[in-house]
PDB file of N, CA and C in Angstrom:
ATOM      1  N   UNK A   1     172.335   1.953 -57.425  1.00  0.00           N
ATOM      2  CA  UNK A   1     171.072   1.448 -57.939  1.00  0.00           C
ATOM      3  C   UNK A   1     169.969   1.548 -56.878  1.00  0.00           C
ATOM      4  N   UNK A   2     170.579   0.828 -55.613  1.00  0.00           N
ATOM      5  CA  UNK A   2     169.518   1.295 -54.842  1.00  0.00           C
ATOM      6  C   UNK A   2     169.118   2.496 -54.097  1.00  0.00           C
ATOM      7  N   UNK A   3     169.965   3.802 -54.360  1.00  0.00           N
ATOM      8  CA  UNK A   3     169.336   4.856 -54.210  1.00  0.00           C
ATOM      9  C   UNK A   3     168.254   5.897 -55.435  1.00  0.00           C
ATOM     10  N   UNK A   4     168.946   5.173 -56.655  1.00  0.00           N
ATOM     11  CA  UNK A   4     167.919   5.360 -57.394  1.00  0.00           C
ATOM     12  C   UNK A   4     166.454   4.778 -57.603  1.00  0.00           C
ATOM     13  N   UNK A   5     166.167   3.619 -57.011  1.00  0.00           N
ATOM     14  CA  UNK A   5     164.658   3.443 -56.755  1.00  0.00           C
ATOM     15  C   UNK A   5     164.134   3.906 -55.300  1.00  0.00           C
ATOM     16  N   UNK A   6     164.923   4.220 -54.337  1.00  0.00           N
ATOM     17  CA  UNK A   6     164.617   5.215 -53.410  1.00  0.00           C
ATOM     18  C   UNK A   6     164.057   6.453 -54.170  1.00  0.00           C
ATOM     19  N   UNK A   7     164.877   6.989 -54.772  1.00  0.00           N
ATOM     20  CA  UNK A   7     164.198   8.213 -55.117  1.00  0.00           C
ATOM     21  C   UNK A   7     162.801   7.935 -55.794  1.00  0.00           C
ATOM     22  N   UNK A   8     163.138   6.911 -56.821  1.00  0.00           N
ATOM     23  CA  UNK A   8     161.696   6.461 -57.568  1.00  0.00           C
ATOM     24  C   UNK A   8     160.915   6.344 -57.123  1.00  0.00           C
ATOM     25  N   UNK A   9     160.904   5.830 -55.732  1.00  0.00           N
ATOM     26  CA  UNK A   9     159.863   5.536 -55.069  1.00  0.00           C
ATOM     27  C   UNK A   9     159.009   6.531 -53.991  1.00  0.00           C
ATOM     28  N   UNK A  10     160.205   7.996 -53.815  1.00  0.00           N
ATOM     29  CA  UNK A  10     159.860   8.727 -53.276  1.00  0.00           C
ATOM     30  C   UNK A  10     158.824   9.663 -54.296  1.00  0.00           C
ATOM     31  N   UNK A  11     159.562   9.885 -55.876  1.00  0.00           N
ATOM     32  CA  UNK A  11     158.816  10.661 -56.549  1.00  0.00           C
ATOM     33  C   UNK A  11     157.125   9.964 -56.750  1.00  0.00           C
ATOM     34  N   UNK A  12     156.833   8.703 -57.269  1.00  0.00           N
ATOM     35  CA  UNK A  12     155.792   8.010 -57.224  1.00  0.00           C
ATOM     36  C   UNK A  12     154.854   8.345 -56.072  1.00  0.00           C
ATOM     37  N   UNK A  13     155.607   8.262 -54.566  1.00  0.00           N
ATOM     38  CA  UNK A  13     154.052   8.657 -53.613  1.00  0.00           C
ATOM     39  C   UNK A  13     154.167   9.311 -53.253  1.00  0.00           C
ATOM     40  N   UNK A  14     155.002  10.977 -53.411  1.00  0.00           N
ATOM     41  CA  UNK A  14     154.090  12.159 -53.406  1.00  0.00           C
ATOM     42  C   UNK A  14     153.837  12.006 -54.551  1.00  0.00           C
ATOM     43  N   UNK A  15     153.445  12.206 -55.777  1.00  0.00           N
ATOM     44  CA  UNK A  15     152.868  12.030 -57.487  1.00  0.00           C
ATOM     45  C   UNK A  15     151.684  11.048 -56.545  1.00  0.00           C
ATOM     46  N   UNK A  16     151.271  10.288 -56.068  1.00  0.00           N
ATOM     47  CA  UNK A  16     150.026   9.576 -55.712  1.00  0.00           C
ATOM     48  C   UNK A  16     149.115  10.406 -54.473  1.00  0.00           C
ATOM     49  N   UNK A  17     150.383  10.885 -53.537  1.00  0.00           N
ATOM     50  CA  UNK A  17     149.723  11.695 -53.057  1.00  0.00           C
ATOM     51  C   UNK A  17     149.050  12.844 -53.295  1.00  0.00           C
ATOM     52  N   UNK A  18     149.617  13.695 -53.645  1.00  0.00           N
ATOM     53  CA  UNK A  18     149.232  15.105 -54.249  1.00  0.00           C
ATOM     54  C   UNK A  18     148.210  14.663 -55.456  1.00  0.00           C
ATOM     55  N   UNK A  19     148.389  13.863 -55.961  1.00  0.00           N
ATOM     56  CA  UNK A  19     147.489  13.642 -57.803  1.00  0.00           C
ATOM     57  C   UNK A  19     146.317  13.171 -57.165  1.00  0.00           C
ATOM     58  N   UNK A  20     145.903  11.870 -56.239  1.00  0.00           N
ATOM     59  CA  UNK A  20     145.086  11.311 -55.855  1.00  0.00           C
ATOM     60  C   UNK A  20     144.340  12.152 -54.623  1.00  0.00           C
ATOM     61  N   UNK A  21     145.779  12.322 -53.492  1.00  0.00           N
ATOM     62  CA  UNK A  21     144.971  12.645 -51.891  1.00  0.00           C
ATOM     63  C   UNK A  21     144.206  14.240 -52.015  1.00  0.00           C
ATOM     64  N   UNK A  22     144.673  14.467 -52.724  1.00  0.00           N
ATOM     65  CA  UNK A  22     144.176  16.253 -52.514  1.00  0.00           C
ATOM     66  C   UNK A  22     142.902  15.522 -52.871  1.00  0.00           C
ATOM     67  N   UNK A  23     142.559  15.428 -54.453  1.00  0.00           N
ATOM     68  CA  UNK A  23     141.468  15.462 -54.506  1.00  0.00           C
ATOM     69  C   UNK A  23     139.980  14.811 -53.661  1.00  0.00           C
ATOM     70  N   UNK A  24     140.530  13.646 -53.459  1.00  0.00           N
ATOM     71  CA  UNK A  24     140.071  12.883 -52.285  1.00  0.00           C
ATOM     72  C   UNK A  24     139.638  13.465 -50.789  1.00  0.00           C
ATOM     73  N   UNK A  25     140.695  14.202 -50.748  1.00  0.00           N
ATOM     74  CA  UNK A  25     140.244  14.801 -49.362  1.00  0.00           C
ATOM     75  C   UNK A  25     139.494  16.271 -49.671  1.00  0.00           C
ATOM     76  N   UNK A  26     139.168  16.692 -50.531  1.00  0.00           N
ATOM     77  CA  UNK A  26     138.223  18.149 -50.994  1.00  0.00           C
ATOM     78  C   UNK A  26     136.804  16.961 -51.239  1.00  0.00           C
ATOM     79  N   UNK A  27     137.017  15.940 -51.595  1.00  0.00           N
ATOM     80  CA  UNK A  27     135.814  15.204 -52.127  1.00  0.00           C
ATOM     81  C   UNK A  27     135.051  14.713 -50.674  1.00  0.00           C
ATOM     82  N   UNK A  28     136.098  14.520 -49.764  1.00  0.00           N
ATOM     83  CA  UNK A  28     134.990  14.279 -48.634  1.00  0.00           C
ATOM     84  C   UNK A  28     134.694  15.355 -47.704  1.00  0.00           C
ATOM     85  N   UNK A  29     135.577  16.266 -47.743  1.00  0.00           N
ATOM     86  CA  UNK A  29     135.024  17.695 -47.127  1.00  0.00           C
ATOM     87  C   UNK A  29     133.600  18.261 -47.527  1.00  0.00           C
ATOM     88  N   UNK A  30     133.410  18.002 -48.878  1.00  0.00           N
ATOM     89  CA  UNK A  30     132.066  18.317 -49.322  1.00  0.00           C
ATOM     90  C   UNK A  30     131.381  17.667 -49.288  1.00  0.00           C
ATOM     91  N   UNK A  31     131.505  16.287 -49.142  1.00  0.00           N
ATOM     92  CA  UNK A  31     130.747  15.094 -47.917  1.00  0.00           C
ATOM     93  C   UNK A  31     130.357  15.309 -46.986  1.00  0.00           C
ATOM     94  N   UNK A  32     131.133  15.403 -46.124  1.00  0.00           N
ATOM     95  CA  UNK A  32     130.722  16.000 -44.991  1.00  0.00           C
ATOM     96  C   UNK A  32     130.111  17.211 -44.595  1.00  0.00           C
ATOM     97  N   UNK A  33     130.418  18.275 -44.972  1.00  0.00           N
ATOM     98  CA  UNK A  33     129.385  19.339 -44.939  1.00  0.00           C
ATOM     99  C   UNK A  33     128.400  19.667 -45.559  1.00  0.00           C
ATOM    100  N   UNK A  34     127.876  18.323 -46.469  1.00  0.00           N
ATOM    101  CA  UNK A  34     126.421  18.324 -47.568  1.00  0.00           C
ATOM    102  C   UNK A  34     125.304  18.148 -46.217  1.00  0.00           C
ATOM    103  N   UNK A  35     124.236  18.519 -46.442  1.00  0.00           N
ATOM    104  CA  UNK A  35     122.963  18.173 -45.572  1.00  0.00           C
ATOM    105  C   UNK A  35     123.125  17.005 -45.900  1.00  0.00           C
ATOM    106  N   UNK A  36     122.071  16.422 -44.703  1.00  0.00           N
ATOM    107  CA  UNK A  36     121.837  14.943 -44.505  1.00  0.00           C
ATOM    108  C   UNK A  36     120.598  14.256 -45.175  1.00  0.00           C
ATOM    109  N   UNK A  37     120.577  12.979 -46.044  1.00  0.00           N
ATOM    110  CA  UNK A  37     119.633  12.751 -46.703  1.00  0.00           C
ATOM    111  C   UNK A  37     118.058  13.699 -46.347  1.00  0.00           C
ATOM    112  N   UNK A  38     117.779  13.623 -45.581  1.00  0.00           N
ATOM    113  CA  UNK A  38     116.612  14.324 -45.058  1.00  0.00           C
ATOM    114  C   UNK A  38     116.868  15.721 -45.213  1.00  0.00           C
ATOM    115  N   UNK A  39     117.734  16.234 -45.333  1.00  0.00           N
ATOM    116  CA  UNK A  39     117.529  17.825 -45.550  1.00  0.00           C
ATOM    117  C   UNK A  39     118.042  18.784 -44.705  1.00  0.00           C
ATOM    118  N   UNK A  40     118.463  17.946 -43.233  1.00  0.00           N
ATOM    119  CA  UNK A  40     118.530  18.588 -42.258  1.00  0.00           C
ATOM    120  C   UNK A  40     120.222  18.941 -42.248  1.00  0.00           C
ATOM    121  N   UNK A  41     120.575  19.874 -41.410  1.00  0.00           N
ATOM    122  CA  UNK A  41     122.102  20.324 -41.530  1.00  0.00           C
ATOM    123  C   UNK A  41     122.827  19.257 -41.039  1.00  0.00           C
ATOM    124  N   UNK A  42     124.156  19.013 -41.543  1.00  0.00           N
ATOM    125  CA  UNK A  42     125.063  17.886 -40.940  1.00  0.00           C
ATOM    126  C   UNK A  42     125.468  18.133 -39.379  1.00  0.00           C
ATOM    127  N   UNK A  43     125.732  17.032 -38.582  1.00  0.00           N
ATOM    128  CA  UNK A  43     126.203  17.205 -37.350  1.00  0.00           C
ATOM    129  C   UNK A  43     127.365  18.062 -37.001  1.00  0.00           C
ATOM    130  N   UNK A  44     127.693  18.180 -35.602  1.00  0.00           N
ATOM    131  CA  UNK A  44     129.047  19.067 -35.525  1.00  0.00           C
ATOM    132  C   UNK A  44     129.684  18.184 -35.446  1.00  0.00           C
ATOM    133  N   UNK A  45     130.454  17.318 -35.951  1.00  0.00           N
ATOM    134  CA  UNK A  45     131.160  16.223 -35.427  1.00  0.00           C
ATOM    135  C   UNK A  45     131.794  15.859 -37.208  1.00  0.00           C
ATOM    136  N   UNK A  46     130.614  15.732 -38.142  1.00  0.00           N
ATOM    137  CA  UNK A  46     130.532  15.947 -39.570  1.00  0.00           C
ATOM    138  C   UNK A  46     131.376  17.077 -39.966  1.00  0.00           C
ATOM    139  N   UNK A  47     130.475  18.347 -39.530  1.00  0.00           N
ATOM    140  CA  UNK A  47     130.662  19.593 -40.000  1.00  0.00           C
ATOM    141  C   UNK A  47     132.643  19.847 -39.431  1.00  0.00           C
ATOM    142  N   UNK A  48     133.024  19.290 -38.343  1.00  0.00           N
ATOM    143  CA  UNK A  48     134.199  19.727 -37.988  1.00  0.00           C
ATOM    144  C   UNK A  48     135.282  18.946 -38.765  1.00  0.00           C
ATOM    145  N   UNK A  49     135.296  17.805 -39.196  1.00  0.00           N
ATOM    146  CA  UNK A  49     135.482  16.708 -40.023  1.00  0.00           C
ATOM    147  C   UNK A  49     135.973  17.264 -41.336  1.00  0.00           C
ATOM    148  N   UNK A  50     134.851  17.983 -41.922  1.00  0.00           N
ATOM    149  CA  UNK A  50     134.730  18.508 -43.180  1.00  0.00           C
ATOM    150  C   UNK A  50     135.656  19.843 -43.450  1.00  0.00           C
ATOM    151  N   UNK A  51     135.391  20.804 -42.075  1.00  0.00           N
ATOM    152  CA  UNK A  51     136.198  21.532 -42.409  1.00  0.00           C
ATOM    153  C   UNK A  51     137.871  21.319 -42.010  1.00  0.00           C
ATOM    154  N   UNK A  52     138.425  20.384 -41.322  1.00  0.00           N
ATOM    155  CA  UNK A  52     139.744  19.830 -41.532  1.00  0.00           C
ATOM    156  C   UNK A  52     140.101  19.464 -42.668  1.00  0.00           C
ATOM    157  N   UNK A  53     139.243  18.503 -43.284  1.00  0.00           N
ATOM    158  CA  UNK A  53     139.949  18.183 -44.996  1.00  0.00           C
ATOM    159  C   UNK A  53     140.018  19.310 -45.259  1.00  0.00           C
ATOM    160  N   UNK A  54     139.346  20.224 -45.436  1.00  0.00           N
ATOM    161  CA  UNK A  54     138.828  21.367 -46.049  1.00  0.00           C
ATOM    162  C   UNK A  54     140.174  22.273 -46.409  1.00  0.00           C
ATOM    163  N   UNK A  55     140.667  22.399 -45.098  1.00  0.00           N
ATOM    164  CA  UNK A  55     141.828  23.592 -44.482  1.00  0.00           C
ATOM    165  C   UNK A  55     143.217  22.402 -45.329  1.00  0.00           C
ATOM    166  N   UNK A  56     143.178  21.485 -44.740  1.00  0.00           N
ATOM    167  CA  UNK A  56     144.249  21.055 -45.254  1.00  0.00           C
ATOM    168  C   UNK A  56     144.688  20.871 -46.428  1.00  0.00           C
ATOM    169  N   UNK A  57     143.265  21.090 -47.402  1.00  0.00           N
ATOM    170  CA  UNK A  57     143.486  20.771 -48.977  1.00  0.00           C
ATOM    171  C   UNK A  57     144.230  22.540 -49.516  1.00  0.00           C
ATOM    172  N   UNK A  58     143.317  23.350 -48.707  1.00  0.00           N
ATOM    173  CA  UNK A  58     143.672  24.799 -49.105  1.00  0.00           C
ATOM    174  C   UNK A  58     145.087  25.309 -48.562  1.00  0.00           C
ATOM    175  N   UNK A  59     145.192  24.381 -47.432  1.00  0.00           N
ATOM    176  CA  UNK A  59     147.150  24.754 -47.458  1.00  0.00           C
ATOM    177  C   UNK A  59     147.648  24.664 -48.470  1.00  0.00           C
ATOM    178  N   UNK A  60     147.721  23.377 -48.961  1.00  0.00           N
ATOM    179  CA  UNK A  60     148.811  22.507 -49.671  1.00  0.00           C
ATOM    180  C   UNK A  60     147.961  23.667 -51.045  1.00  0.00           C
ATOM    181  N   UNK A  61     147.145  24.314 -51.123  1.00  0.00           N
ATOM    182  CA  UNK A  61     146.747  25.111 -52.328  1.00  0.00           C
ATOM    183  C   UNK A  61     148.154  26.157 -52.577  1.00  0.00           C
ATOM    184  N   UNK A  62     147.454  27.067 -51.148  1.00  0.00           N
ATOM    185  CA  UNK A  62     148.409  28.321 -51.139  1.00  0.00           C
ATOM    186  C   UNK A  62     149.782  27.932 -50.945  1.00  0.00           C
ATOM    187  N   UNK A  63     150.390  26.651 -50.304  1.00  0.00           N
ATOM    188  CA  UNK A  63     151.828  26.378 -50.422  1.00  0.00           C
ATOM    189  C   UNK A  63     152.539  26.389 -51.839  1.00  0.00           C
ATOM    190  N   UNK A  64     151.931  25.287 -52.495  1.00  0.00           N
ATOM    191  CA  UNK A  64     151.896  25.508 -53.720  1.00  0.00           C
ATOM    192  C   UNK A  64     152.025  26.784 -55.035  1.00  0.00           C
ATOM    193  N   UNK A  65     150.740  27.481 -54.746  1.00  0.00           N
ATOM    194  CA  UNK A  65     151.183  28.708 -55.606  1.00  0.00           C
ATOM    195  C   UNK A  65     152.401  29.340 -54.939  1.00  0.00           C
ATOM    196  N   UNK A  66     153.048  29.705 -53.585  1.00  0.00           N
ATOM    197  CA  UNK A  66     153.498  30.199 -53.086  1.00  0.00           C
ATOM    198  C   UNK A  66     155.096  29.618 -53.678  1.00  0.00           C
ATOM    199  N   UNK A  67     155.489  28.378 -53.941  1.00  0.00           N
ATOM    200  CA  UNK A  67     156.643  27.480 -54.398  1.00  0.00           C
ATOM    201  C   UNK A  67     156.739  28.018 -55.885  1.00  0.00           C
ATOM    202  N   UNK A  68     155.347  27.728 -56.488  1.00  0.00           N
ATOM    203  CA  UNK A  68     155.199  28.439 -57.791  1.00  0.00           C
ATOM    204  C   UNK A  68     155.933  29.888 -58.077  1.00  0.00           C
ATOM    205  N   UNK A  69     155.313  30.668 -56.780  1.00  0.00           N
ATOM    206  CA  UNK A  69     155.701  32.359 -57.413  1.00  0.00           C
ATOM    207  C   UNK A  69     156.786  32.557 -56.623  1.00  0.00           C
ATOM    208  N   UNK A  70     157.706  31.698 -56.106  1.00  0.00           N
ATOM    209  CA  UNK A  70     158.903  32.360 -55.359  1.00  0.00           C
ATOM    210  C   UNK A  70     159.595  33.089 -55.496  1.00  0.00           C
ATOM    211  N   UNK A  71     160.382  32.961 -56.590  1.00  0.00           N
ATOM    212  CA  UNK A  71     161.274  33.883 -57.084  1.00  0.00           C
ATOM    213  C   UNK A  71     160.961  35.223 -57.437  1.00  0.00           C
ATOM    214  N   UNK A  72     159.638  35.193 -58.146  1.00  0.00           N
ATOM    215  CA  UNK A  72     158.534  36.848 -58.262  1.00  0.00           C
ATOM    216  C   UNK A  72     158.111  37.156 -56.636  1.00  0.00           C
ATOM    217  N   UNK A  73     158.278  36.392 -56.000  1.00  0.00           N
ATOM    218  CA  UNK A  73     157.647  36.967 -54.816  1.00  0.00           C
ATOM    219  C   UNK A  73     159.006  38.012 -54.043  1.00  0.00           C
ATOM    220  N   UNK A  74     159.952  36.969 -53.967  1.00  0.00           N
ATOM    221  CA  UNK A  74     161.237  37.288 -53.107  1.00  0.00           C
ATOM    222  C   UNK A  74     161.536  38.980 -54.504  1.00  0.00           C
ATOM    223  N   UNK A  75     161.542  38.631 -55.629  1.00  0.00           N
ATOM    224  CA  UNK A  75     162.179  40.162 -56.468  1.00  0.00           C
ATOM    225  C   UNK A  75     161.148  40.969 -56.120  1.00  0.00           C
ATOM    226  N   UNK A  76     159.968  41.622 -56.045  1.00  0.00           N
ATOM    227  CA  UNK A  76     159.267  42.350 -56.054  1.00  0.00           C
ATOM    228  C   UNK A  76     158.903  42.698 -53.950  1.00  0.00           C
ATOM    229  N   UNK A  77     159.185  41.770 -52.935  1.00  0.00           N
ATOM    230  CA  UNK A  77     159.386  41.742 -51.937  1.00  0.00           C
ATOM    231  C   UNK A  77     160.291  41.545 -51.012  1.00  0.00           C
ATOM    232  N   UNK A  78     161.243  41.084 -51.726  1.00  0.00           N
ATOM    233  CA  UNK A  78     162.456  40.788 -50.551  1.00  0.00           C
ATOM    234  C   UNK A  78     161.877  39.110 -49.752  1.00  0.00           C
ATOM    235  N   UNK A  79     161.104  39.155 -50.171  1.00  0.00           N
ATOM    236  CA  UNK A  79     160.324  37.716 -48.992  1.00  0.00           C
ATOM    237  C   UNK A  79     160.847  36.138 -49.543  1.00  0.00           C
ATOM    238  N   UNK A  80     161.333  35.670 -49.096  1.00  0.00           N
ATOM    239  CA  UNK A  80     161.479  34.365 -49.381  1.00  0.00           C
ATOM    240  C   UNK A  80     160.419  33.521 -48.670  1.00  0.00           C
ATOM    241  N   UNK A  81     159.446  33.043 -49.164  1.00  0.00           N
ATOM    242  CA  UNK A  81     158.696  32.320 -48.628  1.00  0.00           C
ATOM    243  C   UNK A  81     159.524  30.598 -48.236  1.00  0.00           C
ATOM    244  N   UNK A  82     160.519  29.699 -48.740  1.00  0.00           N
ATOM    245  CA  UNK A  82     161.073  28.827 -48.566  1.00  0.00           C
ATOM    246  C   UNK A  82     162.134  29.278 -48.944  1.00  0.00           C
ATOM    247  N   UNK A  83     162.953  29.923 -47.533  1.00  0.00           N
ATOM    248  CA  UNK A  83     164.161  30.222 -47.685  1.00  0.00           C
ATOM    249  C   UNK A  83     165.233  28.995 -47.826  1.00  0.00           C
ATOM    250  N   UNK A  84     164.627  27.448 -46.937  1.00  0.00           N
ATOM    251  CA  UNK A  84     165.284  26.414 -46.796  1.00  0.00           C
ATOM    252  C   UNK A  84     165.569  25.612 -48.469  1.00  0.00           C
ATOM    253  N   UNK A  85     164.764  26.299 -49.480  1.00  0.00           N
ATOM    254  CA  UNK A  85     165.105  25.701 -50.196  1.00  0.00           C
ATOM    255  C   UNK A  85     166.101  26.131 -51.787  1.00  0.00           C
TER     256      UNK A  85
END
C-alpha cells in the first residue's frame, strides 16, 4: 500500500510539474526579456534570467518529442536517443 501512494505521489508532481512548471517558466522568460515599462531594453541581469527559463523550457521541449519519436528515430537511424530506457 505504501508503495503504491509513493508512486501516486510521484506521478502527481511530475503531472504538476510538467502541466504547471513549463508553462510558468516560458511565462516568465517572456517577462523578463519584455522592455521595461518605459520602453527601454531590459537589463543584462533580466535579459540573462530570461534566457535560462527560456533554454530550459526548450529542453524539456526537444526531450520530449525526442521520447515521443524513439522508436521511429532508432528504425530509420540506428540511434537510440534513451538507450537507458
Amino acid at each position: 500500500m505504501l508503495e503504491l501512494l509513493q508512486s501516486l505521489f510521484m506521478v502527481t508532481a511530475v503531472g504538476i510539474l510538467l502541466g504547471a512548471g513549463l508553462p510558468a517558466l516560458f511565462s516568465l522568460s517572456i517577462h523578463f526579456l519584455s522592455p521595461a515599462g518605459d520602453g527601454s531594453a531590459p537589463s543584462t541581469g533580466r535579459r540573462v534570467i530570461g534566457w535560462i527559463f527560456l533554454v530550459i523550457v526548450l529542453v524539456a521541449v526537444v526531450a520530449a518529442i525526442l521520447l515521443i519519436a524513439r522508436e521511429r528515430i532508432e528504425y530509420f537511424t540506428g540511434w537510440d536517443p534513451y538507450p537507458f530506457l
